[in-house]
N, C-alpha and C. Protein backbone atom coordinates (compact mmCIF):
# COMPACT_ATOMS: atom_id res chain seq x y z
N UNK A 1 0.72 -172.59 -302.53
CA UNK A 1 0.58 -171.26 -303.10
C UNK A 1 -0.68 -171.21 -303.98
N UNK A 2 -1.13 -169.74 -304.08
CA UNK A 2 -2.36 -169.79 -304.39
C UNK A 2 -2.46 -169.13 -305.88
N UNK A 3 -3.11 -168.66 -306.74
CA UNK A 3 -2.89 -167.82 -308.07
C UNK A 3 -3.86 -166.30 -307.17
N UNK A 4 -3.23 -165.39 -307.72
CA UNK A 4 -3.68 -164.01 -306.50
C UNK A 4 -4.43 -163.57 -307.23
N UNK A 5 -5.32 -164.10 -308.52
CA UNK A 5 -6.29 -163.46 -309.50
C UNK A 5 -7.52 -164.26 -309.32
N UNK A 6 -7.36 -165.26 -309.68
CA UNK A 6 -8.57 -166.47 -309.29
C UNK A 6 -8.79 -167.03 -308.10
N UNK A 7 -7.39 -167.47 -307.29
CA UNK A 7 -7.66 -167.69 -305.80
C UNK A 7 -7.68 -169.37 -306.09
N UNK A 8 -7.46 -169.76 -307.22
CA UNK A 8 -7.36 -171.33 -306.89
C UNK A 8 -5.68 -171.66 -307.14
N UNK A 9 -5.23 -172.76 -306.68
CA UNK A 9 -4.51 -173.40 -306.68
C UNK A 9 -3.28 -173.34 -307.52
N UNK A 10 -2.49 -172.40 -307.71
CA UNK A 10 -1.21 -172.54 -308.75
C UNK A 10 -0.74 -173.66 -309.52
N UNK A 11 -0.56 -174.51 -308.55
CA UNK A 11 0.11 -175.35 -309.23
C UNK A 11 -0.87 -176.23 -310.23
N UNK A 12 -2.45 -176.36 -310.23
CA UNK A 12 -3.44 -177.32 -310.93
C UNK A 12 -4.28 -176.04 -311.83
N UNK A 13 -4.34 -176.43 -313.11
CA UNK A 13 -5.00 -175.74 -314.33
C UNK A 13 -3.80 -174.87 -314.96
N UNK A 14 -4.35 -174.14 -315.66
CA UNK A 14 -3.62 -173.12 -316.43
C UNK A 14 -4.09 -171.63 -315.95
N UNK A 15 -2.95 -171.12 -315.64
CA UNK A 15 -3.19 -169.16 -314.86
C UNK A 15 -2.79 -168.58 -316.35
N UNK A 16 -2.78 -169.27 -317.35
CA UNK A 16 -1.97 -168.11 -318.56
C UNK A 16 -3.15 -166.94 -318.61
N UNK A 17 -4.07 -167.13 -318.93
CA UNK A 17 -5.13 -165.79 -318.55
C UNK A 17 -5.04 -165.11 -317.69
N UNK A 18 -5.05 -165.84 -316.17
CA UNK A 18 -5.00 -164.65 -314.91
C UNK A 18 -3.39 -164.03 -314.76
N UNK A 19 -2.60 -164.74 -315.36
CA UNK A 19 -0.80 -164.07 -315.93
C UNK A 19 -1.27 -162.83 -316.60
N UNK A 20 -2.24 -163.18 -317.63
CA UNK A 20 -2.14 -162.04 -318.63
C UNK A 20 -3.02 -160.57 -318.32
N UNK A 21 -3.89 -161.32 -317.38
CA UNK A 21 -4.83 -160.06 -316.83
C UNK A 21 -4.00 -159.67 -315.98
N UNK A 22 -3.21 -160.44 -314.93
CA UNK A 22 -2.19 -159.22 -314.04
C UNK A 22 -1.21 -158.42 -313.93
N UNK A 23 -1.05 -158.29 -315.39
CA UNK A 23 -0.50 -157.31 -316.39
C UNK A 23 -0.84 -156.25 -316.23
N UNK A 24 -2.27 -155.85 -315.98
CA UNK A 24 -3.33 -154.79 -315.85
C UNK A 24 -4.25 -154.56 -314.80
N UNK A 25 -4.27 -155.91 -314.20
CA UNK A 25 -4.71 -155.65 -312.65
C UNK A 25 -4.33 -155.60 -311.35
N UNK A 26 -4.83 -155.17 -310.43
CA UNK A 26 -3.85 -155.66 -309.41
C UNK A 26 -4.56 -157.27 -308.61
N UNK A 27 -3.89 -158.01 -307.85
CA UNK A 27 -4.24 -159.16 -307.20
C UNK A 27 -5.13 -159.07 -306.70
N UNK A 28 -6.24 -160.06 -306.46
CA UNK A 28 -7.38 -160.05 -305.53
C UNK A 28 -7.22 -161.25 -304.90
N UNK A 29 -6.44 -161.47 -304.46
CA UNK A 29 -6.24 -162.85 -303.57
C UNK A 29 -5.10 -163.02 -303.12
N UNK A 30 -4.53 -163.20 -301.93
CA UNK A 30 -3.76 -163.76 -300.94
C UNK A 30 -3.10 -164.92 -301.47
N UNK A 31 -1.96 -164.80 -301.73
CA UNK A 31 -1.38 -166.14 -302.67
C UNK A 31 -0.64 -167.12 -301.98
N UNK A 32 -0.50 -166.51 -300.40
CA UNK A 32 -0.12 -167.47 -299.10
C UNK A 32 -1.55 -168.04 -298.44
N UNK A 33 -2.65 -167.39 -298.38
CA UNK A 33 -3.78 -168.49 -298.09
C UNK A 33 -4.57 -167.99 -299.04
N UNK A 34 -5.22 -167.77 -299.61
CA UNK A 34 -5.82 -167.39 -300.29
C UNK A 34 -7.22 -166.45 -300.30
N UNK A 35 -7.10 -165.67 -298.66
CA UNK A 35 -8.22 -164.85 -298.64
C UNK A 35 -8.23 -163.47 -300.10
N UNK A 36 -9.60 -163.33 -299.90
CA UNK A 36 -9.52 -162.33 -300.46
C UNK A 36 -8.87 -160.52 -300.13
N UNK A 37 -7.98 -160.13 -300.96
CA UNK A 37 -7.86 -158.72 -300.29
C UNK A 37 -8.78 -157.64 -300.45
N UNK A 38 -8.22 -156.56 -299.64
CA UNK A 38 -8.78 -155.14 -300.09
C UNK A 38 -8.19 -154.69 -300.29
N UNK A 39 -8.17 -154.28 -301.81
CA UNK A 39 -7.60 -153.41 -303.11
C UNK A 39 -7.94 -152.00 -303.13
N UNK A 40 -6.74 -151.26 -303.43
CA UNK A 40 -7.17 -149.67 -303.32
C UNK A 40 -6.25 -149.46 -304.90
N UNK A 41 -7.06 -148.93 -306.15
CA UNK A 41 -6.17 -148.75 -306.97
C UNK A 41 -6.30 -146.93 -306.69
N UNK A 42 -5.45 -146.27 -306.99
CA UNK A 42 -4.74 -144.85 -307.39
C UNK A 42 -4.43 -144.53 -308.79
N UNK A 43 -4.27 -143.60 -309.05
CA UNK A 43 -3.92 -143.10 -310.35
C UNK A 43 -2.08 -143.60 -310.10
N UNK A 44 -1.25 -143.49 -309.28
CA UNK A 44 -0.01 -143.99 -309.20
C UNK A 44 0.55 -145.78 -309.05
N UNK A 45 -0.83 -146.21 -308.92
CA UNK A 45 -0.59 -147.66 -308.44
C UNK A 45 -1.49 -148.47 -307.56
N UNK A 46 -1.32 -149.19 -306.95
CA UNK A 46 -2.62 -150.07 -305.81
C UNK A 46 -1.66 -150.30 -305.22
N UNK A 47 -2.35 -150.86 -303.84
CA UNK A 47 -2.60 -151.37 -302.73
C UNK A 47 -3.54 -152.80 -302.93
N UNK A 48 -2.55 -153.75 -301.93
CA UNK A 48 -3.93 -155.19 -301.75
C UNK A 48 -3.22 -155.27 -300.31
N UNK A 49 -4.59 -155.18 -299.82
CA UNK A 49 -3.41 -155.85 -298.51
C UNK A 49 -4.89 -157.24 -297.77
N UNK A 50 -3.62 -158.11 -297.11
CA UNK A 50 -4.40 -159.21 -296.24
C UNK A 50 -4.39 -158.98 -294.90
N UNK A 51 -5.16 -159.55 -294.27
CA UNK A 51 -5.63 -159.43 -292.93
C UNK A 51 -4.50 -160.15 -291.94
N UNK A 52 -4.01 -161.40 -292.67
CA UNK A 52 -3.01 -162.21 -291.78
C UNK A 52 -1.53 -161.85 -292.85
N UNK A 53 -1.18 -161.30 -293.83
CA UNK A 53 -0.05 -161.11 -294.36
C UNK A 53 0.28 -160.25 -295.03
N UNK A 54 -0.36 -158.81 -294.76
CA UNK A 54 0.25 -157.57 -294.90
C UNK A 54 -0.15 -157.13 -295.96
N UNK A 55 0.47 -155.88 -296.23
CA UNK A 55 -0.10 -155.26 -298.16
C UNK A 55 1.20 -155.28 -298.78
N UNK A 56 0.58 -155.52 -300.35
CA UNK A 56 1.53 -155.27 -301.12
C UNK A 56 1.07 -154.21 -301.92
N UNK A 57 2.04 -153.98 -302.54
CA UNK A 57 1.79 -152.47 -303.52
C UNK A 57 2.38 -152.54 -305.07
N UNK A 58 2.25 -151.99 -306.06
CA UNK A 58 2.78 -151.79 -306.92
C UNK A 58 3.87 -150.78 -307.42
């Protein structure tokens, strides 16, 4: 698994920053491989979606 803010590695370093920024952002990274998505934010919410594993939404 991947961290969906930075795109490196979950389980090695500390995500407490990219935790605290995704509070307020939406993901830019694929947290099953770690491509990058394309993000659509809205005044109601975002969109990220991946090429091999679909969109998620808020």
């Amino acid at each position: 698994m991947f961290c969906d803010r930075c795109g490196e590695d979950a389980a090695q370093g500390d995500h407490a920053a990219c935790a605290a920024a995704r509070e307020l952002e939406p993901p830019r990274f694929c947290p099953q491989c770690r491509r990058r998505m394309k993000v659509q934010v809205v005044p109601t919410g975002w969109t990220a979606s991946c090429v091999e594993h679909g969109t998620r939404t808020s």
